[in-house]
N, C-alpha and C. Protein backbone atom coordinates (compact mmCIF):
# COMPACT_ATOMS: atom_id res chain seq x y z
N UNK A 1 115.65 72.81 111.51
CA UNK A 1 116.49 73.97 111.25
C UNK A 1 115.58 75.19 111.08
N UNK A 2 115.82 76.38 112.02
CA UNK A 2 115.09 77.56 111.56
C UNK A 2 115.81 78.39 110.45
N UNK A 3 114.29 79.11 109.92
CA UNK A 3 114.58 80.05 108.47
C UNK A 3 115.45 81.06 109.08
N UNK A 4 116.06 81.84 108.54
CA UNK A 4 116.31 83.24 109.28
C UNK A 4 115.30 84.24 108.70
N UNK A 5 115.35 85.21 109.03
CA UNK A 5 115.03 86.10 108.95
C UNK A 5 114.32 86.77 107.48
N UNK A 6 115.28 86.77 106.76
CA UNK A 6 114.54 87.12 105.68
C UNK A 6 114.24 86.15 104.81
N UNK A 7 114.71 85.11 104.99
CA UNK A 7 113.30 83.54 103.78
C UNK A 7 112.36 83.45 104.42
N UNK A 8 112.30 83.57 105.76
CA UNK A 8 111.25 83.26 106.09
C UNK A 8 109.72 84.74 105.98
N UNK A 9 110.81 86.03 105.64
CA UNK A 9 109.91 86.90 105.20
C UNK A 9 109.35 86.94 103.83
N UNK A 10 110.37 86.31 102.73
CA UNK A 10 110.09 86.00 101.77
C UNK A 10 109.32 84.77 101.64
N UNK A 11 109.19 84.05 101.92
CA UNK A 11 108.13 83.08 102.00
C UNK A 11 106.69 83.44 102.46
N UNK A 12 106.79 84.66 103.20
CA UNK A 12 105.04 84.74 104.29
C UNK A 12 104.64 85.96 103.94
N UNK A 13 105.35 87.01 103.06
CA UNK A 13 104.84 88.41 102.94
C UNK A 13 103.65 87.86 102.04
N UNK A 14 102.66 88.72 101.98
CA UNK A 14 101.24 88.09 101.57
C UNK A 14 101.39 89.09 99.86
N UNK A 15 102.15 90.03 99.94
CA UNK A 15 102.60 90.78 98.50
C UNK A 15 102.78 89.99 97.50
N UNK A 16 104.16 89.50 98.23
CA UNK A 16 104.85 88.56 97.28
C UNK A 16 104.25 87.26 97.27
N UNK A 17 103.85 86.82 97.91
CA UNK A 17 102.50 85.50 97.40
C UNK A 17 101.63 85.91 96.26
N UNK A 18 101.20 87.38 95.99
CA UNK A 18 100.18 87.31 95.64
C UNK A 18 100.85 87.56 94.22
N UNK A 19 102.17 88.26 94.53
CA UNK A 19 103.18 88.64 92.25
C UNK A 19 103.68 87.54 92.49
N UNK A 20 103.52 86.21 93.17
CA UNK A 20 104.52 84.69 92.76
C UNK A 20 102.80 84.70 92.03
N UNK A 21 102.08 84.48 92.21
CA UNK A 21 100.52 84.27 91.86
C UNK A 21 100.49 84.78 90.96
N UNK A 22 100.31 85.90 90.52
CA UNK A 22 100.60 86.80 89.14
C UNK A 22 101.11 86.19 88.79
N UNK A 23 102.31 86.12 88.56
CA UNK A 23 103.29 85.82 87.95
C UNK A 23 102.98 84.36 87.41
N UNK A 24 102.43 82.89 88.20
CA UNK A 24 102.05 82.06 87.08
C UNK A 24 101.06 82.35 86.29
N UNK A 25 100.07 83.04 87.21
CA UNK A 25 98.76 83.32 86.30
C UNK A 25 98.78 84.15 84.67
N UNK A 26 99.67 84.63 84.91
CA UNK A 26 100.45 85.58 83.48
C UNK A 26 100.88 84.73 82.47
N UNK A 27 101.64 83.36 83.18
CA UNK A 27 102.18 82.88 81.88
C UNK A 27 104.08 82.95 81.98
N UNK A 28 104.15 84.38 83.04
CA UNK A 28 105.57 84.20 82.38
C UNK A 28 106.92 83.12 82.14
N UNK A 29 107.21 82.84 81.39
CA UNK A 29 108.64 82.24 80.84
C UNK A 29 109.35 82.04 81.79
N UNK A 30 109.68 83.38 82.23
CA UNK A 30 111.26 83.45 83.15
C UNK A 30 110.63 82.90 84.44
N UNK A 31 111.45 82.34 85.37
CA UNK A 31 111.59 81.72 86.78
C UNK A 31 111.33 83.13 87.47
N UNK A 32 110.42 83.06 88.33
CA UNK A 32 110.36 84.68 89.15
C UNK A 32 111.85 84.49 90.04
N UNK A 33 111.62 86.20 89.99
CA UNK A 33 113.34 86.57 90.42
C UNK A 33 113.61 86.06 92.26
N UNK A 34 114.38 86.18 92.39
CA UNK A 34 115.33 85.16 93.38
C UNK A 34 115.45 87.10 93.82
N UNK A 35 115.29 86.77 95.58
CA UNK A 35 116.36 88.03 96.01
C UNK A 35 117.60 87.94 96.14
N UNK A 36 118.45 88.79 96.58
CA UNK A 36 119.85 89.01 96.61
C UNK A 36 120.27 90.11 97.05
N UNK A 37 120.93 90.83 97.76
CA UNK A 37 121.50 91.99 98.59
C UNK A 37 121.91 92.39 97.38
N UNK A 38 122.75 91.86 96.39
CA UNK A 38 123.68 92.19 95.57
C UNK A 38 122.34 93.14 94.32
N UNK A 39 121.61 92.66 94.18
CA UNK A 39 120.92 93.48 93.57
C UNK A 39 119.61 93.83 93.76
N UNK A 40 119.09 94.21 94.89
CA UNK A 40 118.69 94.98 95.22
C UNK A 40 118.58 95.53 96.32
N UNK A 41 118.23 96.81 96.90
CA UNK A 41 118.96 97.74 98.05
C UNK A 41 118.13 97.33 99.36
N UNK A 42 117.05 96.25 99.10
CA UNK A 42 115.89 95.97 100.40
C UNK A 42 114.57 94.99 99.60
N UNK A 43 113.97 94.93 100.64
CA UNK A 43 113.09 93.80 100.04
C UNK A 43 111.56 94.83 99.31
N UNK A 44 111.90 96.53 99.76
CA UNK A 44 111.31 97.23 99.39
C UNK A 44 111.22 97.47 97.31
N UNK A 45 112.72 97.53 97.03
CA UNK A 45 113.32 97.44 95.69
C UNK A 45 112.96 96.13 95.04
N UNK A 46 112.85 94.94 95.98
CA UNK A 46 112.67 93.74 95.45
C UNK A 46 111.38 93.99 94.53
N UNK A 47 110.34 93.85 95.95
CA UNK A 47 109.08 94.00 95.75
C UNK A 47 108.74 95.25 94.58
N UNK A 48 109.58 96.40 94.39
CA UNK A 48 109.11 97.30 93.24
C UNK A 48 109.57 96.44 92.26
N UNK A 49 110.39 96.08 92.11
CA UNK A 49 111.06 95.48 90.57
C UNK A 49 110.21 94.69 90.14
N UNK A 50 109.75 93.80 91.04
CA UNK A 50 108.94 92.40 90.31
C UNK A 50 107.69 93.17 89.80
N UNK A 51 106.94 94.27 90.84
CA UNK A 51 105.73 94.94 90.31
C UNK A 51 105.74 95.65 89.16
N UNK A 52 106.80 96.27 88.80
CA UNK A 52 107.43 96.50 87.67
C UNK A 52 107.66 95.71 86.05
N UNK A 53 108.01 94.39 86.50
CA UNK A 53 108.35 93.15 85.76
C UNK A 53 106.81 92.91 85.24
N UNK A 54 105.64 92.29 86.24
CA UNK A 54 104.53 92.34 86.24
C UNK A 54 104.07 93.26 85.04
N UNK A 55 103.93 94.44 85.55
CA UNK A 55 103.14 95.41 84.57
C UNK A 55 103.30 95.48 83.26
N UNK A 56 104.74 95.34 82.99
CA UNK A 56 105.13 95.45 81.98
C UNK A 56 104.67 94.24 81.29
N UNK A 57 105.05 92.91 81.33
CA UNK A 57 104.64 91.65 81.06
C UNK A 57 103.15 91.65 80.66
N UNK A 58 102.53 92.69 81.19
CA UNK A 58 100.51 92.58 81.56
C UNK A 58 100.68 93.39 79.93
N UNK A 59 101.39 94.84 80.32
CA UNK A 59 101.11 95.72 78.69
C UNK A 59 101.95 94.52 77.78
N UNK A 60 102.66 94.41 77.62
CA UNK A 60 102.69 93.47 76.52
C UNK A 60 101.79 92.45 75.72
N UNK A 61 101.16 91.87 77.19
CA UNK A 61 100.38 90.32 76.42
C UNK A 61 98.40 91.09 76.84
């Protein structure tokens, strides 16, 4: 079965490999976020939010 289009961009963007990477290396708790049309406007918004999520998580700990 092929991916479509965008899992299979979400799976290979080398960004988001690298804040799924962050993201264990940090420690965080929460399950990294899941995309969704419904909340957010592109994979551009995705990718800010989590970098966002990130930073904040970094000033904290």
């Amino acid at each position: 079965m092929e991916e479509s289009g965008i899992m299979n961009f979400l799976k290979t963007d080398k960004e988001l490999q690298d804040m799924r990477e962050k993201w264990k290396e940090l420690g965080v708790d929460e399950p990294f976020p899941l995309f969704n049309y419904d909340e957010y406007s592109g994979t551009s918004d995705y990718k800010e939010t989590i970098s966002k999520l990130l930073d904040d998580y970094e000033k904290r700990n």
